[in-house]
Protein backbone atom coordinates (compact mmCIF):
# COMPACT_ATOMS: atom_id res chain seq x y z
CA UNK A 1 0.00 0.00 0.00
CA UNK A 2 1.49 3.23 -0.84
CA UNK A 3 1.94 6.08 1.61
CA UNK A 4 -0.51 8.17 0.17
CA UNK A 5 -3.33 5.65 0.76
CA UNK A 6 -1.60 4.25 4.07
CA UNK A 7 -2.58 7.65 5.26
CA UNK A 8 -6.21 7.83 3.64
CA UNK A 9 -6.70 4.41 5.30
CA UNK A 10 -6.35 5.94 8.77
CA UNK A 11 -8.15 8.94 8.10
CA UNK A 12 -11.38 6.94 6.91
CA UNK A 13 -10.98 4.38 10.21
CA UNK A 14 -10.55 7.57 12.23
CA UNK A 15 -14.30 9.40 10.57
CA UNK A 16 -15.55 5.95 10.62
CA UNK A 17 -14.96 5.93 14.70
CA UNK A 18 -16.24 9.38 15.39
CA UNK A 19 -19.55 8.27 13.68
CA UNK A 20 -19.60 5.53 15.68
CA UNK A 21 -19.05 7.77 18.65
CA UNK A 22 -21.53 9.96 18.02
CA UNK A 23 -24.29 7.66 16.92
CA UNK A 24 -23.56 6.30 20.68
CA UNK A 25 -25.44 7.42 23.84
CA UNK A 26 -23.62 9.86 26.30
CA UNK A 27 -23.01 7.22 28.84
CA UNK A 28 -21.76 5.13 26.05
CA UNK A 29 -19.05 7.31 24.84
CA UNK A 30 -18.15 8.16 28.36
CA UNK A 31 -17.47 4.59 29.07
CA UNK A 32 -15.23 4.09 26.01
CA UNK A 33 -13.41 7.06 27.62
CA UNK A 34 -13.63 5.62 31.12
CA UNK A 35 -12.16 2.39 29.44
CA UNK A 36 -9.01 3.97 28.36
CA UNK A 37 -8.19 5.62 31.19
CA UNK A 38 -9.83 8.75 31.43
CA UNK A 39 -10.66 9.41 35.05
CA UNK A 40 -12.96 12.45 34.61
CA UNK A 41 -15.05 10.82 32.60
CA UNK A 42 -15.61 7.82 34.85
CA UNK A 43 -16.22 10.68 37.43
CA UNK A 44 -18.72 11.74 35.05
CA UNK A 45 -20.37 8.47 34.35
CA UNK A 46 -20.71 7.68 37.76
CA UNK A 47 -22.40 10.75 38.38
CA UNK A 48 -24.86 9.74 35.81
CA UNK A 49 -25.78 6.16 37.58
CA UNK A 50 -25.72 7.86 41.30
CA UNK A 51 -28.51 10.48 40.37
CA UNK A 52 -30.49 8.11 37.57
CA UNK A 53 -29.42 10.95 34.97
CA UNK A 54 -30.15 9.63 31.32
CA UNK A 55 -29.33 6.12 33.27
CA UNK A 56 -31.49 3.98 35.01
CA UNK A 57 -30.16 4.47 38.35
CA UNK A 58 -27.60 2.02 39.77
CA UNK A 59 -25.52 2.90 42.90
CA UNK A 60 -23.38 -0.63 42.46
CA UNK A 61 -22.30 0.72 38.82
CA UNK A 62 -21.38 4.21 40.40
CA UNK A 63 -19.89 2.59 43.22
CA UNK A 64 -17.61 0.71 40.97
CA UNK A 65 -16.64 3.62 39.04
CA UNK A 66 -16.05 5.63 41.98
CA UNK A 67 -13.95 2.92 43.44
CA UNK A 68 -11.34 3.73 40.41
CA UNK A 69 -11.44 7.13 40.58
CA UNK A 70 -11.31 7.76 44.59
CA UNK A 71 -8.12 5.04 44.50
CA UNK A 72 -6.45 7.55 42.13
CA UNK A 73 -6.96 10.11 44.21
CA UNK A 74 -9.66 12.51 43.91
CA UNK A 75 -10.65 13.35 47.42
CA UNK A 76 -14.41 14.46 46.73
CA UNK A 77 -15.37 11.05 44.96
CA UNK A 78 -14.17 8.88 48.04
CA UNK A 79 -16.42 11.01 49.84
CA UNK A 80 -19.13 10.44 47.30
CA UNK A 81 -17.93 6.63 47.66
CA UNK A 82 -18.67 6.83 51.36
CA UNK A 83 -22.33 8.34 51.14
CA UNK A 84 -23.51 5.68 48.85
CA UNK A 85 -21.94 2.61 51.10
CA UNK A 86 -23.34 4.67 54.31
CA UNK A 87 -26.62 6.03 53.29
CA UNK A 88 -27.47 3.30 50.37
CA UNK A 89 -29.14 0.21 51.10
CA UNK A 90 -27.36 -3.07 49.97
CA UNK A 91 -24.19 -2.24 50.57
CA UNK A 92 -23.20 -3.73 54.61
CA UNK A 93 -20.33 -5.44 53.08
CA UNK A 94 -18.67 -2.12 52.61
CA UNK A 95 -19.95 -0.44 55.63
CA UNK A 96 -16.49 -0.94 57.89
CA UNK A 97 -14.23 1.05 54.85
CA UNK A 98 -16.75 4.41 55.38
CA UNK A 99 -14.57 5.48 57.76
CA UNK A 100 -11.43 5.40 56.19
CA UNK A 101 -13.00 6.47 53.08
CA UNK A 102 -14.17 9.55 54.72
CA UNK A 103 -10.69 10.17 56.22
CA UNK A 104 -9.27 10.02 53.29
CA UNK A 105 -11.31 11.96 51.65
CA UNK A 106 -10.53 15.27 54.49
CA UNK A 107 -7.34 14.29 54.40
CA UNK A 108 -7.14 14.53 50.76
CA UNK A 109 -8.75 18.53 51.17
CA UNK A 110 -12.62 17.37 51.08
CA UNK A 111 -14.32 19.71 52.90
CA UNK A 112 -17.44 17.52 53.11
CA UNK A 113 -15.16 14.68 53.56
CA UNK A 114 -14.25 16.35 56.78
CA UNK A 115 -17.65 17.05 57.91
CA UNK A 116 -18.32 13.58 57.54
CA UNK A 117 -15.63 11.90 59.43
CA UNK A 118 -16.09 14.55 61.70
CA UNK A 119 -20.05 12.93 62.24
CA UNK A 120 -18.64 9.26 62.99
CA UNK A 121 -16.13 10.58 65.56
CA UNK A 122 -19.23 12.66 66.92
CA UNK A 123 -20.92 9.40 66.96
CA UNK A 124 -18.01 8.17 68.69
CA UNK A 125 -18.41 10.62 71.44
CA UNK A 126 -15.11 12.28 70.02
CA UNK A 127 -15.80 14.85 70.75
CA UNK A 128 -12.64 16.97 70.51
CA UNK A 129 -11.61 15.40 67.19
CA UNK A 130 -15.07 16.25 65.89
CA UNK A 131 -15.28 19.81 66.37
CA UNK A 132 -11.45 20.23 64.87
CA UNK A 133 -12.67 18.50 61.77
CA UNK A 134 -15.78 20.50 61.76
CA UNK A 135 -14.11 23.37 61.76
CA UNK A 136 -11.80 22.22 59.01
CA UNK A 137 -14.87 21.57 56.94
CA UNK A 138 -16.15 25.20 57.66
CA UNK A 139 -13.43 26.71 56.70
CA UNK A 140 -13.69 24.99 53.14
CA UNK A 141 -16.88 26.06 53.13
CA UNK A 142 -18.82 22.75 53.60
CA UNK A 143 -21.71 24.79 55.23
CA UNK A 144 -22.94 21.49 57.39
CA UNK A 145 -19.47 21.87 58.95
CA UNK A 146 -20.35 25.65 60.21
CA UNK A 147 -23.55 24.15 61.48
CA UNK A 148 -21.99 20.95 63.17
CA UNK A 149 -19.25 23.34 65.10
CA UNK A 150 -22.13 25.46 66.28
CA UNK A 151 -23.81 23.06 67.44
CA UNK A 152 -20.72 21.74 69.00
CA UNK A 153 -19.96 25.69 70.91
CA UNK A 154 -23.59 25.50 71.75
CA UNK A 155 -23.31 22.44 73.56
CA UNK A 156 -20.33 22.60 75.06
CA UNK A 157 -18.90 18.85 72.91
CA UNK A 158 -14.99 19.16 72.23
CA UNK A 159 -15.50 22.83 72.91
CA UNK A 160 -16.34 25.22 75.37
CA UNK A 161 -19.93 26.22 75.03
CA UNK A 162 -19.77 29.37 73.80
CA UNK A 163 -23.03 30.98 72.85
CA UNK A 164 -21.59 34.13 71.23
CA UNK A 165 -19.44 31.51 68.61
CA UNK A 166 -22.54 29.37 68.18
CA UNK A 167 -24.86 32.34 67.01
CA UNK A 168 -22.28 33.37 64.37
CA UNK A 169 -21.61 29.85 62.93
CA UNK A 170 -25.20 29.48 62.75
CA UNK A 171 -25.60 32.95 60.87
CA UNK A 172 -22.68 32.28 59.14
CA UNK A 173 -24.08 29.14 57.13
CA UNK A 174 -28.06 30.87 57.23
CA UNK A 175 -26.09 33.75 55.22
CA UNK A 176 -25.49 31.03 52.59
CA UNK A 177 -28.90 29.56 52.33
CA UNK A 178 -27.97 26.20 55.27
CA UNK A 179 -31.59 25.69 56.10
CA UNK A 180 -31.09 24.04 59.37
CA UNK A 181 -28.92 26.76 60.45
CA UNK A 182 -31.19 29.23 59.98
CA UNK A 183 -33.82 26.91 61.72
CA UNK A 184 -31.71 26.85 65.02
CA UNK A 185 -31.58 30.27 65.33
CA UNK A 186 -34.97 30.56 64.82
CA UNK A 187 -35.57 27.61 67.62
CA UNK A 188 -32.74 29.35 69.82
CA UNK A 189 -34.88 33.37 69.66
CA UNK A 190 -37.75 31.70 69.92
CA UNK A 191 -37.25 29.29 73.15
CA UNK A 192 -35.11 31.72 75.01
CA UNK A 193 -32.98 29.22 76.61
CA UNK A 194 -29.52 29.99 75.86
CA UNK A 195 -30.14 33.51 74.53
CA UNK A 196 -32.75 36.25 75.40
CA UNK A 197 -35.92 35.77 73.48
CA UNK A 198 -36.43 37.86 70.48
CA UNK A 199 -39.71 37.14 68.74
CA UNK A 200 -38.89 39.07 65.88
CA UNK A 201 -35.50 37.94 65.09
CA UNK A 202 -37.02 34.69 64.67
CA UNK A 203 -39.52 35.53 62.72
CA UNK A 204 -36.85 36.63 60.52
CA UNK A 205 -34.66 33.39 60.27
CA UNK A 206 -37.63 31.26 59.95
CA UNK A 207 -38.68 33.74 56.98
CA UNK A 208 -35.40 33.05 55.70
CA UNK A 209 -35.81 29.15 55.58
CA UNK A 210 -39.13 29.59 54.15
CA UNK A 211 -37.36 31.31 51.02
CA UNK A 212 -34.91 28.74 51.39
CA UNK A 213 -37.31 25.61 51.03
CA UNK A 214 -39.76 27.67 48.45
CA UNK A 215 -37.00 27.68 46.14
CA UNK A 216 -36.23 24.32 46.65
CA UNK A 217 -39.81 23.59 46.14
CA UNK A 218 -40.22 25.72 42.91
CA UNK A 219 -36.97 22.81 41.51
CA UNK A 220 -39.08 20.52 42.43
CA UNK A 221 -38.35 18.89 45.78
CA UNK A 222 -41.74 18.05 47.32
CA UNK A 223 -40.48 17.90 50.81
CA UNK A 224 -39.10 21.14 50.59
CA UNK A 225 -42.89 21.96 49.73
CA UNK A 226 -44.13 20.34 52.83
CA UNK A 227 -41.52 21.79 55.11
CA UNK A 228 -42.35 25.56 53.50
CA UNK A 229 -45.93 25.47 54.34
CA UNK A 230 -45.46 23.99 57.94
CA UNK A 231 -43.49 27.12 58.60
CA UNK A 232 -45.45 29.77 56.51
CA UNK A 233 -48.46 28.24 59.12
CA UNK A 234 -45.74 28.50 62.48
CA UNK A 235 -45.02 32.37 61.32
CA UNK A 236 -48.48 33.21 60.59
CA UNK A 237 -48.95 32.27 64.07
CA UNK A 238 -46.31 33.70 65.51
CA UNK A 239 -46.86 37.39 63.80
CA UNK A 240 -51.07 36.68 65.58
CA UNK A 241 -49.18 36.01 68.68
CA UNK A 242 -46.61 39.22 68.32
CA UNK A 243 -49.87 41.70 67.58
């Protein structure tokens, strides 16, 4: 074969494979990527089978894919990794690695990593240990891990109690839309227990997780429905109470 069609040879094989490629469905051509090594694309793919995204949903097929992407490294994915054998039934053969998936994860620079391993030393009654990794998680902006440390000043676990911290934490996360920060300080004005009572101020954070769960309801998330009308009816009754 001469050069010249040597060369048209490989240029017909190489249009004949991107037809193939794009006749293919996304998760298709992802996993010829995955295949051949292309981590961010297994990332990708596994993505697709944890949420049931143009996939029927499969948590053992993520799992798997995760599995080769969290051993090469990427911190967020062994978190991912740990959810799904936590949290998804059908996996208590891989219950005993969350832990050390989670750890590695923080370690790694997950932020929600962190705030998980920091809830099974909490669960631990680690307390110490918790609240550092809490606070780790905070500070990368893993918003649970702002609520988790407050919760931690507020109680006085690994911590001094420290109402002053606790309230800022809280706000902190509310700021950035944390429902169930903005909740506690709504619980914490309202009760009086650990601050003075201030019936207005928690009018305003619960006003703020209605917003919160209204927007989540307008995407779709029915609970978030439920939960936004159960607190439109506690303010409404509140503001009768307050006149």
């Amino acid at each position: 074969m001469s050069r010249t069609r040597h060369l048209l040879f490989f240029i017909l094989v190489a249009i004949a494979g991107a037809a193939l490629l794009a006749g293919c469905s996304d998760a298709t051509r992802l996993n010829l990527r995955c295949v051949t090594g292309d981590l961010q694309r297994c990332r990708q793919l596994g993505d697709m089978y944890a949420n049931g995204n143009g996939v029927r949903q499969d948590y053992a097929r993520a799992a798997s894919l995760y599995e080769r992407v969290c051993d090469a490294g990427v911190s967020e994915v062994c978190n991912r990794l740990g959810e799904i054998y936590e949290h998804v039934p059908g996996f208590d053969s891989e219950a005993k690695r969350v832990p050390d998936l989670y750890e590695r994860a923080c370690t790694a620079g997950s932020a929600n990593g962190c705030l998980n391993f920091g809830l099974v030393l909490a669960s631990r009654e680690e307390f110490a240990q918790a609240a550092l990794l809490f606070d780790r998680a905070c500070i990368g902006s893993a918003n649970g891990g702002c609520y988790q440390l407050a919760g931690a000043y507020q109680r006085g676990e690994g911590v001094s109690k420290d109402m002053a911290r606790a309230i800022a934490l809280y706000d902190q996360a509310c700021s950035t839309d944390h429902v169930e920060s903005c909740l506690a300080l709504a619980a914490l004005y309202t009760e009086g227990a650990d601050v003075e009572r201030d019936a207005p101020r928690a009018a305003q954070y619960t006003a703020t997780a209605i917003r919160i769960y209204d927007e989540g309801c307008q995407g779709g998330i029915t609970s978030d429905c439920r939960e936004r009308d159960k607190l439109k009816t506690r303010l409404a009754r509140q503001s009768a109470a307050g006149r």
